[in-house]
C-alpha atoms as a PDB file:
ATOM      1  CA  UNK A   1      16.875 -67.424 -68.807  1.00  0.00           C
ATOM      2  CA  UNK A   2      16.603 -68.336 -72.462  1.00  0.00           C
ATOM      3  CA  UNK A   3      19.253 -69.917 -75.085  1.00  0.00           C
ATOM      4  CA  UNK A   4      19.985 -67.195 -77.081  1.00  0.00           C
ATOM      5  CA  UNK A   5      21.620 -70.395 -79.187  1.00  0.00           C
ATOM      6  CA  UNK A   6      18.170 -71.649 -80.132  1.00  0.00           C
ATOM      7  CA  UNK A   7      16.215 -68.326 -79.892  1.00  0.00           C
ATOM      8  CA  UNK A   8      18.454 -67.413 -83.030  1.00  0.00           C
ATOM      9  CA  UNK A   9      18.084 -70.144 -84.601  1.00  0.00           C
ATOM     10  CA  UNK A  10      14.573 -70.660 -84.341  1.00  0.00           C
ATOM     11  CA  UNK A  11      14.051 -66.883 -85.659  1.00  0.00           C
ATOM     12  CA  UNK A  12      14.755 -66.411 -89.396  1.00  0.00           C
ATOM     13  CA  UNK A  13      14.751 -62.628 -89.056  1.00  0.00           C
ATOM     14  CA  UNK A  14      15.019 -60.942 -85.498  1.00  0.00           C
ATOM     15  CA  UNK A  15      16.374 -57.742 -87.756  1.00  0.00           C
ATOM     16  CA  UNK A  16      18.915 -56.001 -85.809  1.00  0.00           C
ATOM     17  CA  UNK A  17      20.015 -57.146 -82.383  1.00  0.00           C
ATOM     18  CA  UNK A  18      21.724 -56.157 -79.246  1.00  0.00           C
ATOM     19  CA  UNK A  19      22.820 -58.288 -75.904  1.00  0.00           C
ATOM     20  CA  UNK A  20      24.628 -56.301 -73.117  1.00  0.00           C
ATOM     21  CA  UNK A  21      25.454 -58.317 -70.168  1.00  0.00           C
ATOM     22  CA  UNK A  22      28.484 -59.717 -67.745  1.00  0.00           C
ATOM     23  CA  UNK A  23      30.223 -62.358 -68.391  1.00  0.00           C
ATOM     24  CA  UNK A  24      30.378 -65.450 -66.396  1.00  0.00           C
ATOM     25  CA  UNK A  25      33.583 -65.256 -64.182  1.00  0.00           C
ATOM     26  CA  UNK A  26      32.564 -61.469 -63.427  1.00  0.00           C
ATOM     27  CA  UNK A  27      35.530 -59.638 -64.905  1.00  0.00           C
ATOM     28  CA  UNK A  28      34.112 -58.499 -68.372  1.00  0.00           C
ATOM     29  CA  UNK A  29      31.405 -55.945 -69.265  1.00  0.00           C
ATOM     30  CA  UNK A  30      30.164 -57.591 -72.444  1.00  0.00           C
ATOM     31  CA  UNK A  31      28.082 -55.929 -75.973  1.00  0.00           C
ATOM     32  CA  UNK A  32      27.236 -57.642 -78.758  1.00  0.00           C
ATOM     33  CA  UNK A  33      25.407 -56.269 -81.786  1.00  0.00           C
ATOM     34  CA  UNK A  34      24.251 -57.793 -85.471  1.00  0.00           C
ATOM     35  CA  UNK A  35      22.504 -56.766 -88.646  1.00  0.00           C
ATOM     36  CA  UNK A  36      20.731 -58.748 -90.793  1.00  0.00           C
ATOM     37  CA  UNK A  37      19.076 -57.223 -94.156  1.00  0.00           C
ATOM     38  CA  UNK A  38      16.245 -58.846 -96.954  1.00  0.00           C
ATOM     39  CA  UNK A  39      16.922 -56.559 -99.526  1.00  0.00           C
ATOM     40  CA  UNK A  40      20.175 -56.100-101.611  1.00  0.00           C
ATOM     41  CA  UNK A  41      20.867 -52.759-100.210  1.00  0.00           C
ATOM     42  CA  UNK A  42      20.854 -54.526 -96.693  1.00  0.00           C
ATOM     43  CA  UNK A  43      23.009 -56.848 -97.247  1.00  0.00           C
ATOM     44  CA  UNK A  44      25.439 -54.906 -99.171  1.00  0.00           C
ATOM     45  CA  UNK A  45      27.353 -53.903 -95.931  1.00  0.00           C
ATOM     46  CA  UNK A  46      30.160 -54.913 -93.569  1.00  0.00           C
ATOM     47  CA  UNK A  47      31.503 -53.430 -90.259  1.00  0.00           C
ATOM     48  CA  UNK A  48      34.866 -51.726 -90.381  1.00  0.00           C
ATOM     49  CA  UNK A  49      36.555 -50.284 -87.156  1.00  0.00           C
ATOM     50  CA  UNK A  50      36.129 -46.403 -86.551  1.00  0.00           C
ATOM     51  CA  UNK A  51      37.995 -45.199 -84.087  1.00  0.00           C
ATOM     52  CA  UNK A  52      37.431 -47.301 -80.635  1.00  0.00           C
ATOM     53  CA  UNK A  53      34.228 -48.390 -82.166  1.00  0.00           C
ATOM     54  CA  UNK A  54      32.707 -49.608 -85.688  1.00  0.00           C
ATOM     55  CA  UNK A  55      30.186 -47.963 -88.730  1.00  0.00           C
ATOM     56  CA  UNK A  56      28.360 -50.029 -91.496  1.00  0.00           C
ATOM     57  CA  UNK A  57      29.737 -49.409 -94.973  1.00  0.00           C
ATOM     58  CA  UNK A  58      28.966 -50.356 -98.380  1.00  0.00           C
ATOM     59  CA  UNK A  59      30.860 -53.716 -99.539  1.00  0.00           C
ATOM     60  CA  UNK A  60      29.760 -52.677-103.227  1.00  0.00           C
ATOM     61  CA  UNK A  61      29.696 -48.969-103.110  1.00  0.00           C
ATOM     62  CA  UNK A  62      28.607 -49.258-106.790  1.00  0.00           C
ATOM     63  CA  UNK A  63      25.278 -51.512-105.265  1.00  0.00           C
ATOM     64  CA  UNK A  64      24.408 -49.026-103.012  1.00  0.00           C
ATOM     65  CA  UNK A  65      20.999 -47.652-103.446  1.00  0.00           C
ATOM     66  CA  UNK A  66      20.112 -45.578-100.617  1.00  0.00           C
ATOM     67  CA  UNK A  67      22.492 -44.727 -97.483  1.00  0.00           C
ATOM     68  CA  UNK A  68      19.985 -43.944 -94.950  1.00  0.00           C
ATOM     69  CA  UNK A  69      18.944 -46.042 -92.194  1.00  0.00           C
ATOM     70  CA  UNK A  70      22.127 -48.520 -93.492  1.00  0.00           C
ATOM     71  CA  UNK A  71      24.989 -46.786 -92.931  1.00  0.00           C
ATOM     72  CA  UNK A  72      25.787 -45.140 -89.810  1.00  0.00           C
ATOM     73  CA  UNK A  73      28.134 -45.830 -86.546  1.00  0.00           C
ATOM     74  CA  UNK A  74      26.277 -48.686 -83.999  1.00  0.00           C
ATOM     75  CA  UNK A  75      29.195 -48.463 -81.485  1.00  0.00           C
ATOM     76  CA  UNK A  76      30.899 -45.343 -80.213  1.00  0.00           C
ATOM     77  CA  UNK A  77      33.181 -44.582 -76.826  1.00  0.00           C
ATOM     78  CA  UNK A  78      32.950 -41.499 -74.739  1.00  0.00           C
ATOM     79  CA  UNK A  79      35.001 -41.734 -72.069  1.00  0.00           C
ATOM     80  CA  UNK A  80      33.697 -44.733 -69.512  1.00  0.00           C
ATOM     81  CA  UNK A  81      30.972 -45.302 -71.685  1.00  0.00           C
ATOM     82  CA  UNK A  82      30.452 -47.577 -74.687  1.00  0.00           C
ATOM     83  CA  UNK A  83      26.926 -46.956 -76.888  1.00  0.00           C
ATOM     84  CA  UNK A  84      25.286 -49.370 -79.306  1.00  0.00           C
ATOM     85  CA  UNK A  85      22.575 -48.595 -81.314  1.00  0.00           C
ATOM     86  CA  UNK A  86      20.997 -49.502 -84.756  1.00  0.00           C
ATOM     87  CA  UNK A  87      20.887 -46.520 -85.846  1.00  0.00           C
ATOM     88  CA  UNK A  88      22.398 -42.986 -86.101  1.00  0.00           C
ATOM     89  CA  UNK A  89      21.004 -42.159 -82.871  1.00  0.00           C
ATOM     90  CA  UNK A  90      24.443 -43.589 -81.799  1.00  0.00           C
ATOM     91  CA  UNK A  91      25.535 -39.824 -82.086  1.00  0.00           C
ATOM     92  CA  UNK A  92      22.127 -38.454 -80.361  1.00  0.00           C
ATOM     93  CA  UNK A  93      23.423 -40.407 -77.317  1.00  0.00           C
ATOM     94  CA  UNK A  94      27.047 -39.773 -77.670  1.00  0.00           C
ATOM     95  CA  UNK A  95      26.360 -35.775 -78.389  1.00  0.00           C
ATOM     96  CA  UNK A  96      23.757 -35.927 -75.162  1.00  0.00           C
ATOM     97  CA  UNK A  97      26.148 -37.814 -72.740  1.00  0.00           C
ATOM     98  CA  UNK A  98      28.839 -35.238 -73.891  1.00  0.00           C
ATOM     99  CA  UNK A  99      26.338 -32.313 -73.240  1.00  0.00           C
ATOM    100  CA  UNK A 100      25.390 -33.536 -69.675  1.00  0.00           C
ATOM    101  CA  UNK A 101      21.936 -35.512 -70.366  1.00  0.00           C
ATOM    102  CA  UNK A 102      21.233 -38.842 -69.583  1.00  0.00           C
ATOM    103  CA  UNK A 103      20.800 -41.893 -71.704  1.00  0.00           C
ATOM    104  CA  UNK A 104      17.243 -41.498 -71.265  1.00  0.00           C
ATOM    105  CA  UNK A 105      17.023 -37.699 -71.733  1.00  0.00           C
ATOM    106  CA  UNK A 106      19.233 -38.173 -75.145  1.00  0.00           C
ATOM    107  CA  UNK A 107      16.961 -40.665 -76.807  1.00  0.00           C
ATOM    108  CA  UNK A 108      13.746 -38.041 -76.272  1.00  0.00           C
ATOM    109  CA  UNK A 109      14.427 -36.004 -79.274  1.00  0.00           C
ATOM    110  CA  UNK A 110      14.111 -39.588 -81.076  1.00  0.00           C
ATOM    111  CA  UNK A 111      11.483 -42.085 -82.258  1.00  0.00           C
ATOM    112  CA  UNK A 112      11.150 -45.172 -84.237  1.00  0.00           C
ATOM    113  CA  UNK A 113      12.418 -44.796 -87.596  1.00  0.00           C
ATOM    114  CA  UNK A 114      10.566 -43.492 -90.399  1.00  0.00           C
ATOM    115  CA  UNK A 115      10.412 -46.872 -92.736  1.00  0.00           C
ATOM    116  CA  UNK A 116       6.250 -47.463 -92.859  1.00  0.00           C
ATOM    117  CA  UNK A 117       4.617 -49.738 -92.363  1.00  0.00           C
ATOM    118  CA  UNK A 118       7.471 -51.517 -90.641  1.00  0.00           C
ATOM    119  CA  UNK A 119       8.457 -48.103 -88.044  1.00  0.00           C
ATOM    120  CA  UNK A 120      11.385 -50.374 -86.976  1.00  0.00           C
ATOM    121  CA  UNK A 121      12.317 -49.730 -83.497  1.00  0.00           C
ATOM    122  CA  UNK A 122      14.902 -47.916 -82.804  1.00  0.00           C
ATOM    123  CA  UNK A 123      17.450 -50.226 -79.733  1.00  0.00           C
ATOM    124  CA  UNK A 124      20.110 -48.754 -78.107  1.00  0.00           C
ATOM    125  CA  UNK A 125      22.448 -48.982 -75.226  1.00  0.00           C
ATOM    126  CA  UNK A 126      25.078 -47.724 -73.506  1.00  0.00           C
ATOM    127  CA  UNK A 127      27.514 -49.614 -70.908  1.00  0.00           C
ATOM    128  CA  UNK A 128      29.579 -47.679 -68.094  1.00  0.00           C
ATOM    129  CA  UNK A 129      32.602 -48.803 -66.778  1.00  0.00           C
ATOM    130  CA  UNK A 130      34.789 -47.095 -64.255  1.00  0.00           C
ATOM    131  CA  UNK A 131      36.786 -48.184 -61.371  1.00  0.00           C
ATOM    132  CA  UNK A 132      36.028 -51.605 -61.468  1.00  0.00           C
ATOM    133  CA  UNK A 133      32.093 -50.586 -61.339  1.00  0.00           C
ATOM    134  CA  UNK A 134      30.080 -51.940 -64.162  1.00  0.00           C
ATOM    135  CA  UNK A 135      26.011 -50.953 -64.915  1.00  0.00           C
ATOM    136  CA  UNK A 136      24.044 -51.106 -68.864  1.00  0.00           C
ATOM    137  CA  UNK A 137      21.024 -49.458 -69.597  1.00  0.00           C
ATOM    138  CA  UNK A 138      19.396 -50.134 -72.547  1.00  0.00           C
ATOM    139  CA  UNK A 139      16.262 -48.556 -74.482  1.00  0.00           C
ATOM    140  CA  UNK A 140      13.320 -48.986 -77.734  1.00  0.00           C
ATOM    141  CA  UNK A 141      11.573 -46.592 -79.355  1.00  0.00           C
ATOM    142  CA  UNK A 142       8.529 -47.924 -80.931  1.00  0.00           C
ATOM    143  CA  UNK A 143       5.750 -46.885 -82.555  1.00  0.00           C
ATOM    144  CA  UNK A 144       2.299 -47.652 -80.675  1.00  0.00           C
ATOM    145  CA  UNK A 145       1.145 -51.193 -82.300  1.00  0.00           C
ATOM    146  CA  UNK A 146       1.855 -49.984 -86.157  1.00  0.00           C
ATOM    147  CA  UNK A 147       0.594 -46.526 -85.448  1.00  0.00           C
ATOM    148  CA  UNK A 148       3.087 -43.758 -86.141  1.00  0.00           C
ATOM    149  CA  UNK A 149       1.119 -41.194 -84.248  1.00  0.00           C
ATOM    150  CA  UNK A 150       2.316 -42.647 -80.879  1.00  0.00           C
ATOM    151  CA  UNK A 151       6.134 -43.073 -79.797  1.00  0.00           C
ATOM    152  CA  UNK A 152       6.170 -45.461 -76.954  1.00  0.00           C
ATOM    153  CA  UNK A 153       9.293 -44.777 -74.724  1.00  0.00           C
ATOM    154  CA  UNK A 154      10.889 -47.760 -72.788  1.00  0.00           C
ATOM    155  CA  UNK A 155      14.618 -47.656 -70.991  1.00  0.00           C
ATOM    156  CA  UNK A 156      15.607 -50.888 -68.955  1.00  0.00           C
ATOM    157  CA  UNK A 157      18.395 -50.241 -65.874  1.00  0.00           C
ATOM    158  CA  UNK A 158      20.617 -53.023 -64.492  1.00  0.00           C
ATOM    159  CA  UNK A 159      23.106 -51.699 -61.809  1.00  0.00           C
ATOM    160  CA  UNK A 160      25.925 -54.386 -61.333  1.00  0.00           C
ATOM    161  CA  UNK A 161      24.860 -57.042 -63.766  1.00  0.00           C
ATOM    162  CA  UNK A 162      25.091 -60.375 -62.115  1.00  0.00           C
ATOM    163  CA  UNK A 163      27.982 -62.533 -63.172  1.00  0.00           C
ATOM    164  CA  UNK A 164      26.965 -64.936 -66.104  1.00  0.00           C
ATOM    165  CA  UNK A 165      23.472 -62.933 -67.363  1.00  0.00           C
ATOM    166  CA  UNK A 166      23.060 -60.546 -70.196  1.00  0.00           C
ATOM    167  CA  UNK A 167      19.663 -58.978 -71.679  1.00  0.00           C
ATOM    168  CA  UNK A 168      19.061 -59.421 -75.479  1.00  0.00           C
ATOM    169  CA  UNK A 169      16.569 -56.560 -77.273  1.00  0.00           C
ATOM    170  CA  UNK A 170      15.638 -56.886 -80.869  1.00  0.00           C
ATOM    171  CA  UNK A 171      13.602 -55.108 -83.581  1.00  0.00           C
ATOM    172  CA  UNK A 172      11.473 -57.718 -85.182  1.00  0.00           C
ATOM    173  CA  UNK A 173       9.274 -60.560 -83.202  1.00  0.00           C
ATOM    174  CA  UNK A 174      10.020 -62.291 -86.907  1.00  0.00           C
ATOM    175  CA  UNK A 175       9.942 -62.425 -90.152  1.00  0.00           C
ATOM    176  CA  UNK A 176       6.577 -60.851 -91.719  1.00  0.00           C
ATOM    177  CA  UNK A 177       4.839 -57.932 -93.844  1.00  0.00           C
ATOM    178  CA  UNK A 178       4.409 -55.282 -91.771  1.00  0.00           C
ATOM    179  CA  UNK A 179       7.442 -56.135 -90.008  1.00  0.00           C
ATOM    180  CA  UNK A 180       6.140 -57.023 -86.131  1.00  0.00           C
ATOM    181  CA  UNK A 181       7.857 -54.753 -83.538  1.00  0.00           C
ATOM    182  CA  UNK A 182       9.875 -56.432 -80.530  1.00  0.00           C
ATOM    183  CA  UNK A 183       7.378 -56.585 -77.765  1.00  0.00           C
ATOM    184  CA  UNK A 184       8.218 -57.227 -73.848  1.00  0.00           C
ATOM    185  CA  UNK A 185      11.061 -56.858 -71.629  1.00  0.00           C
ATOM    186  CA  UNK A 186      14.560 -57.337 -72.887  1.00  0.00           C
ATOM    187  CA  UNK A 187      14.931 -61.349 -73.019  1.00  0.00           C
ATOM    188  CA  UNK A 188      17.428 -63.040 -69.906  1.00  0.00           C
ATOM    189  CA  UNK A 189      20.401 -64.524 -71.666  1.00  0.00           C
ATOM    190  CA  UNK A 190      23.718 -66.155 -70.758  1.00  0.00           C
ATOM    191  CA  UNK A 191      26.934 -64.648 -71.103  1.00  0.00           C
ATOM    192  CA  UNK A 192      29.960 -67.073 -71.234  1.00  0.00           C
ATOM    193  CA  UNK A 193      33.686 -65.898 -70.360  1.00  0.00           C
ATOM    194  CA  UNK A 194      35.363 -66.348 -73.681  1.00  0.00           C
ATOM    195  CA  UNK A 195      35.052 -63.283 -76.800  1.00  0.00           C
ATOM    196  CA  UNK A 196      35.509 -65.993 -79.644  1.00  0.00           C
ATOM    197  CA  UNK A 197      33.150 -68.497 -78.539  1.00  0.00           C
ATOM    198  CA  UNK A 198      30.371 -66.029 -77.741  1.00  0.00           C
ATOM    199  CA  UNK A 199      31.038 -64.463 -80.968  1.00  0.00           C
ATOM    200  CA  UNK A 200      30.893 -68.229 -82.933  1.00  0.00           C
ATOM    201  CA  UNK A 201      28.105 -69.102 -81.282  1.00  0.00           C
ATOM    202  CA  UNK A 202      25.952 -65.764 -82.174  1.00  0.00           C
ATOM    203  CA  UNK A 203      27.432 -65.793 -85.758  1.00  0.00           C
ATOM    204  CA  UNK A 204      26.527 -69.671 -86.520  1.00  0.00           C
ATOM    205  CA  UNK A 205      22.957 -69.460 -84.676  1.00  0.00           C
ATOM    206  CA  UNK A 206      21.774 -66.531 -87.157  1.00  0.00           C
ATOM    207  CA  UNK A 207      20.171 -67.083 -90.535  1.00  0.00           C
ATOM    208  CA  UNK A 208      22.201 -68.090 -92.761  1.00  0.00           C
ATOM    209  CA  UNK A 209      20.312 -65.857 -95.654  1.00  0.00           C
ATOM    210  CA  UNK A 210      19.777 -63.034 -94.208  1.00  0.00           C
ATOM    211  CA  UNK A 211      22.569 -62.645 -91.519  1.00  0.00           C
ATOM    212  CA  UNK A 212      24.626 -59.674 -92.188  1.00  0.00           C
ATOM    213  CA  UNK A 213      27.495 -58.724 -89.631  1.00  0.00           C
ATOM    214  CA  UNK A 214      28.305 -59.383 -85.713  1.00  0.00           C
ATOM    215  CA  UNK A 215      30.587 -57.189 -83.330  1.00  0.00           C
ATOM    216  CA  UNK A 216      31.060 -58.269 -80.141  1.00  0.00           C
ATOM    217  CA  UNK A 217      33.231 -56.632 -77.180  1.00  0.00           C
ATOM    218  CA  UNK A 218      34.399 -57.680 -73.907  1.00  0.00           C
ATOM    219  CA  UNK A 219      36.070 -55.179 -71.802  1.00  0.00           C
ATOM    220  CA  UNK A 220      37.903 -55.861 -68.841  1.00  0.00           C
ATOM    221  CA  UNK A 221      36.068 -54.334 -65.632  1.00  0.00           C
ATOM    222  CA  UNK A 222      39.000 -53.757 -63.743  1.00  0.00           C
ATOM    223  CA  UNK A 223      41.597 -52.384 -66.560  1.00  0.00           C
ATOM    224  CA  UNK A 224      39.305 -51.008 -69.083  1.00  0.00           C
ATOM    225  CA  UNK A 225      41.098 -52.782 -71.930  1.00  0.00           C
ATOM    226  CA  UNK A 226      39.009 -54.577 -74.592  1.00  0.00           C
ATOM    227  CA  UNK A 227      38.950 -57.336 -77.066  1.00  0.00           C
ATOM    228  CA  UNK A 228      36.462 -57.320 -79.990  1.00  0.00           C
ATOM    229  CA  UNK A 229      35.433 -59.646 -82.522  1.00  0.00           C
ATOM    230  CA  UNK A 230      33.955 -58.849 -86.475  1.00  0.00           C
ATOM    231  CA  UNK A 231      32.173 -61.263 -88.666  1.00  0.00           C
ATOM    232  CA  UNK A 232      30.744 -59.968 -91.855  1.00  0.00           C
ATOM    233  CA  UNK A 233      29.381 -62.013 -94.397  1.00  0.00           C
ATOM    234  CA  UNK A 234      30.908 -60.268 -97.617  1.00  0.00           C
ATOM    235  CA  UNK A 235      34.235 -60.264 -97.724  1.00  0.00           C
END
């Protein structure tokens, strides 16, 4: 198990990131999810609530330069299940779980995303909660080292999280040009009980610069009732 304090803060520019996990009395399934951007039209976005979940928008609608990519929905519900993603693949998994397909089966029709040389990996996940039951899976779509002639395909199950551990996934080893893809297993991380602390803690460990917005949910296993927190930098 890592900190996830210090493997922020030691990282100017992880890109986007997602950590799924349990937190550490048992009782919450818990998703947390940031942006951060380089350019101007990166960092000209917040997260607004949509629904029961959240889409990017443009804080200067005036500033923005090009939509795709930027502004979509990371978190959607369906039912029992809450999906996180960095991209709109959001709705390929939330159209798929509605049709009957798996999380798995969903992401096929998609691949890394078409930004060269960078192919930024596409992370997503999806948490299921139902009678006091709790499993994540989570997923990357990646091109083959750089080379956008090869998808490579990798979804991570964890059936009843243990109490106190999450899994963090990123796009970017770190800052660069290309861009280096996330490489390895989804990183062990600890999960503590409390929303607002979690959430202070991920929002103070990332860059400064080029930190964009946090969400972070914890929803009650047994009730199904949630709390979440929003940071965004412009306001």
């Amino acid at each position: 198990m890592i900190s996830l304090e210090q493997e922020l803060k030691n990282n100017a520019y992880p890109g986007r990131g997602i950590v799924i996990g349990r937190s550490a009395d048992g009782k919450s399934a818990v998703c947390a999810y940031f942006i951060m951007g380089r350019s101007s039209n990166s960092r000209n976005r917040v997260f607004v609530t949509e629904g029961e979940g959240i889409r990017t928008e443009a804080f200067d609608p005036s500033k923005l330069e090009d939509p795709s990519l930027i502004i979509y929905a990371p978190v959607r519900v369906l039912g029992h299940d809450t999906i996180v993603t960095n991209g709109d693949q959001t709705d390929t998994v939330y159209d798929g779980l509605k049709a009957g397909l798996t999380f798995e089966q969903s992401l096929r029709s998609r691949e890394f995303e078409p930004d060269g040389p960078n192919y930024t990996p596409r992370i997503s996940g999806v948490m299921h909660v139902e009678d006091g039951q709790y499993d994540f899976a989570m997923s990357i779509l990646k091109s083959n080292e750089g080379d956008p002639s090869c998808c490579n395909r990798f979804t991570y199950t964890y059936d009843n999280p243990k109490a106190g551990e999450g899994r963090f996934i990123h796009t970017y080893m770190h800052d660069g040009t290309p861009l280096p893809s996330f490489c390895g297993e989804p990183k062990v991380v600890a999960i503590p009980d409390d929303c607002d602390s979690f959430a202070q803690m991920l929002w103070s460990s990332l860059n400064e610069d080029n930190k964009v917005s946090l969400f972070v949910r914890y929803i009650d296993i047994a009730t199904g009732e949630y709390r979440s927190v929003i940071f965004n930098k412009n306001e």
